[in-house]
N, C-alpha and C. Protein backbone atom coordinates (compact mmCIF):
# COMPACT_ATOMS: atom_id res chain seq x y z
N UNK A 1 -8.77 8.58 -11.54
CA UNK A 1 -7.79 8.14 -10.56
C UNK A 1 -6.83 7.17 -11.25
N UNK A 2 -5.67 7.52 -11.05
CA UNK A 2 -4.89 5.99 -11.27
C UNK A 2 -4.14 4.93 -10.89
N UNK A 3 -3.68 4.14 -11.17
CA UNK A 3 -3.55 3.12 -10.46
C UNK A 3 -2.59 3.05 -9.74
N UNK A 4 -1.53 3.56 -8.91
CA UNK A 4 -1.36 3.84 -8.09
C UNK A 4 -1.76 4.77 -6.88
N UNK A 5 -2.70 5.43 -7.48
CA UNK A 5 -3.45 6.01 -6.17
C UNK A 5 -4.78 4.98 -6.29
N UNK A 6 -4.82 3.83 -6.34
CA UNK A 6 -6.20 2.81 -6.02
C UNK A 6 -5.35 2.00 -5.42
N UNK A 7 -4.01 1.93 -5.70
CA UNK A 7 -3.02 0.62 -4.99
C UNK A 7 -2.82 1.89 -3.33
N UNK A 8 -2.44 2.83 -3.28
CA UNK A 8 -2.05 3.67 -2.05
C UNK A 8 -3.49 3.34 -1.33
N UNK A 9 -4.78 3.78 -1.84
CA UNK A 9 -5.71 3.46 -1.04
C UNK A 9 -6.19 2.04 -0.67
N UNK A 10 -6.03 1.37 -1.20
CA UNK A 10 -6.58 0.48 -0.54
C UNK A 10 -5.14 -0.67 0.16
N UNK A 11 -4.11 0.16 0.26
CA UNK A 11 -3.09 -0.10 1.44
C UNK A 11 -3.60 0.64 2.19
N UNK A 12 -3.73 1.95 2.63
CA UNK A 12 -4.10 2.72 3.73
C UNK A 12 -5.23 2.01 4.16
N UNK A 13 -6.52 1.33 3.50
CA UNK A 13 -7.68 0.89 3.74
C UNK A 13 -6.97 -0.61 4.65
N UNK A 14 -6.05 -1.13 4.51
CA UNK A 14 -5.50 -2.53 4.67
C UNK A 14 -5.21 -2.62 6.27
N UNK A 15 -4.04 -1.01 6.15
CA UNK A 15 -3.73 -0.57 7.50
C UNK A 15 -4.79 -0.38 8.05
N UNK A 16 -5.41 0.68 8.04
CA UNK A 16 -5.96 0.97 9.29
C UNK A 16 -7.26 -0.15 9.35
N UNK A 17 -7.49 -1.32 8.99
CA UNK A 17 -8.64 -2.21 9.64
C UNK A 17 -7.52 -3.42 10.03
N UNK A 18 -6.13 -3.44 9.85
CA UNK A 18 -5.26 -4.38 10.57
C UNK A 18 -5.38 -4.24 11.98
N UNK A 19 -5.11 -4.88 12.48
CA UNK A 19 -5.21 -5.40 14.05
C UNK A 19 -3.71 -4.76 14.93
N UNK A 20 -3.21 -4.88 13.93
CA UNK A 20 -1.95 -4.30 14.29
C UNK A 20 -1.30 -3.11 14.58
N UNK A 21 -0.75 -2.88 15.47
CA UNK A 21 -0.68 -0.95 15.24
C UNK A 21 0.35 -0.72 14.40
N UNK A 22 0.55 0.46 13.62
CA UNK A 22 1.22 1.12 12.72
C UNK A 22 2.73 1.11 13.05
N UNK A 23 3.12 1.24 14.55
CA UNK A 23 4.75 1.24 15.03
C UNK A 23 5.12 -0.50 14.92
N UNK A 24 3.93 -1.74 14.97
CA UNK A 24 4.33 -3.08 14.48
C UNK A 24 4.38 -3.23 12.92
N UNK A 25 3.52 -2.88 12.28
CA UNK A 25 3.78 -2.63 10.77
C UNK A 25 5.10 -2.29 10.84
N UNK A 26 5.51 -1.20 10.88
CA UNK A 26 6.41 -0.43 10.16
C UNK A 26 7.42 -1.15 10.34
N UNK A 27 8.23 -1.92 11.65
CA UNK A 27 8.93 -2.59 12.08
C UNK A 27 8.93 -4.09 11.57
N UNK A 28 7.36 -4.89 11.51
CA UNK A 28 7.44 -5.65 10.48
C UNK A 28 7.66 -5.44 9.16
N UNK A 29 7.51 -4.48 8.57
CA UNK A 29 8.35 -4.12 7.24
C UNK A 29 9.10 -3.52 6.52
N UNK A 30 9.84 -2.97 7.67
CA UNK A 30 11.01 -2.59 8.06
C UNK A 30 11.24 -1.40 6.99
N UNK A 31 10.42 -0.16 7.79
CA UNK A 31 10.08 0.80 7.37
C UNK A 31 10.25 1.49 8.32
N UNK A 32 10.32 3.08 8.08
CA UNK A 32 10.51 4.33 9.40
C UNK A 32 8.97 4.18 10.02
N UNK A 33 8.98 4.69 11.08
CA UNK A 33 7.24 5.07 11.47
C UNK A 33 7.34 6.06 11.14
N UNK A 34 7.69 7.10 10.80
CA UNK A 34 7.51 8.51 10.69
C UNK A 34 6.87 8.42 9.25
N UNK A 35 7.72 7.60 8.45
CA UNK A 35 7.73 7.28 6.76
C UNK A 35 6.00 6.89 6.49
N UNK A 36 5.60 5.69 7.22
CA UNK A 36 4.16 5.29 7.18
C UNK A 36 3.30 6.18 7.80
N UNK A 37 3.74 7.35 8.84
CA UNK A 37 2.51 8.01 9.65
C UNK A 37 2.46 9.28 8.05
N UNK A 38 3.46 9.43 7.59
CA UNK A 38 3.12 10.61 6.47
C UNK A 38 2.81 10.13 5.31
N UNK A 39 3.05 8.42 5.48
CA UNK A 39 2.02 8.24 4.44
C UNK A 39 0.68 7.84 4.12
N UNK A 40 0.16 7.67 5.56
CA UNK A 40 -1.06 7.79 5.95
C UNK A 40 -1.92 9.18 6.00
N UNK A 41 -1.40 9.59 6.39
CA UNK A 41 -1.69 11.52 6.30
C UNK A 41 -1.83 11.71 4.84
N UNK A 42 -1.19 10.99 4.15
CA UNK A 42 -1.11 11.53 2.32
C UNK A 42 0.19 12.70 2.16
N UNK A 43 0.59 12.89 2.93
CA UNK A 43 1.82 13.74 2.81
C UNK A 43 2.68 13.46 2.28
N UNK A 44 2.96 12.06 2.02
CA UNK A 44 3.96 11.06 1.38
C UNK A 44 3.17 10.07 0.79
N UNK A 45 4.26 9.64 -0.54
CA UNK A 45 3.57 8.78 -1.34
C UNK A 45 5.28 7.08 -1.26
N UNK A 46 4.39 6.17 -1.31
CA UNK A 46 5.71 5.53 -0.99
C UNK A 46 6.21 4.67 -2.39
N UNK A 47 7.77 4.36 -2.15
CA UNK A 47 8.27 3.52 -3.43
C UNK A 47 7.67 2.34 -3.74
N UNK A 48 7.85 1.63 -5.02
CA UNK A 48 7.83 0.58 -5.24
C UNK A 48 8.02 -0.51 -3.97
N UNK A 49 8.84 -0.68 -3.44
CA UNK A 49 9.84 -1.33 -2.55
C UNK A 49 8.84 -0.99 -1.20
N UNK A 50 8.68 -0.57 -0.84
CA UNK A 50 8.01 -0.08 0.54
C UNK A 50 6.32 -0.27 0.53
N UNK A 51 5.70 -0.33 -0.65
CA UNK A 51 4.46 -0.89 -0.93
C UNK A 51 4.33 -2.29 -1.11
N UNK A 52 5.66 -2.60 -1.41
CA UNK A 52 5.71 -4.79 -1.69
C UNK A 52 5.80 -4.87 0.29
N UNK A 53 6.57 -4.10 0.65
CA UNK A 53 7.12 -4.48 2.22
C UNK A 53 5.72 -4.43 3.00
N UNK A 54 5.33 -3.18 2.60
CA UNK A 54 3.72 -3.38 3.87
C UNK A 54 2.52 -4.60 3.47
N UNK A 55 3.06 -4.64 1.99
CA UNK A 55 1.26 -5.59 1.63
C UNK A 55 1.85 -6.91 2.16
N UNK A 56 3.15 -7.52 2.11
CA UNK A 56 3.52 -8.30 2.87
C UNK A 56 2.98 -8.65 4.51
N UNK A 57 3.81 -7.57 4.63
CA UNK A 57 3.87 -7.77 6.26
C UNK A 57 1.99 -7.87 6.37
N UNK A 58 1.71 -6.78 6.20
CA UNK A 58 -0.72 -7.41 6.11
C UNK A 58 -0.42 -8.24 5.59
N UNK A 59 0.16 -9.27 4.54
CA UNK A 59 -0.58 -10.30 4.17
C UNK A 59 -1.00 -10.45 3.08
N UNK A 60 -1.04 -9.40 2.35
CA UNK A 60 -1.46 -9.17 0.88
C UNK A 60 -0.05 -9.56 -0.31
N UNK A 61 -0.87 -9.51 -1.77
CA UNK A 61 0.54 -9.62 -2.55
C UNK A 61 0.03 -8.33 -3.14
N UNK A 62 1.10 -7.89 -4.06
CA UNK A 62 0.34 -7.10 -5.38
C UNK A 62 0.63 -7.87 -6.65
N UNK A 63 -0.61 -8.05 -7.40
CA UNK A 63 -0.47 -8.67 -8.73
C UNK A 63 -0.51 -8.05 -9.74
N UNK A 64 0.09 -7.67 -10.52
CA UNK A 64 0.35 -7.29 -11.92
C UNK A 64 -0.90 -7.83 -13.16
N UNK A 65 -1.20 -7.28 -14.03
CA UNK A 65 -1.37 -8.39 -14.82
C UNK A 65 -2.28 -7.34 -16.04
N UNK A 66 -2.02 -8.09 -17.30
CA UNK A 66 -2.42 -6.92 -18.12
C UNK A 66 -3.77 -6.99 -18.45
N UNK A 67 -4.08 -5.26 -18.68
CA UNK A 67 -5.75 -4.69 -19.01
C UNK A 67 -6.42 -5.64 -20.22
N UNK A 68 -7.72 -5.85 -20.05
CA UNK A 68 -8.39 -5.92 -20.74
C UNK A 68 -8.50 -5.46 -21.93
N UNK A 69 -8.77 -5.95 -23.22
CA UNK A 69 -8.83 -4.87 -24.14
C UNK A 69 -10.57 -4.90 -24.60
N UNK A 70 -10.68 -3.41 -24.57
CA UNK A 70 -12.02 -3.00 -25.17
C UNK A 70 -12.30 -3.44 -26.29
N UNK A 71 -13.39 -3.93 -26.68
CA UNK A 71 -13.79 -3.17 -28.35
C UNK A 71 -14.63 -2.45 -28.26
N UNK A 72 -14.52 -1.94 -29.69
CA UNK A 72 -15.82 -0.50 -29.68
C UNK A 72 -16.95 -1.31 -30.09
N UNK A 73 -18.23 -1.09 -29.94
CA UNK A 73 -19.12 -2.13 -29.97
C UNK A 73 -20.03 -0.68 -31.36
């Protein structure tokens, strides 16, 4: 899997245990509802820009930050 489909899921995981319904999301982050119901479905995958807007509006940030490096042991 990669890391944007672990960042998509566990936004979808964010949404649906929010308290909030999906037509207040979308409006708090000033997004289509149509845009978030297909991207809940997985039918749609969303921008940069529209993944900062929802983890907001939940409450979340997204943090960056660089991998670990292995050694071979």
């Amino acid at each position: 899997m990669n890391c944007m489909s672990e960042i998509f899921d566990e936004l979808r995981r964010a949404i649906e245990n929010s308290p909030e319904s999906r037509y207040r999301l979308s409006k708090k982050a000033g997004i289509e509802q149509s845009q978030l119901s297909r991207f809940m479905t997985g039918n749609q995958r969303l921008g940069v820009e529209a993944v900062e807007k929802l983890a907001q509006a939940l409450g979340y940030e997204i943090v960056m930050r660089k991998k670990g490096i292995r050694k071979k042991v």
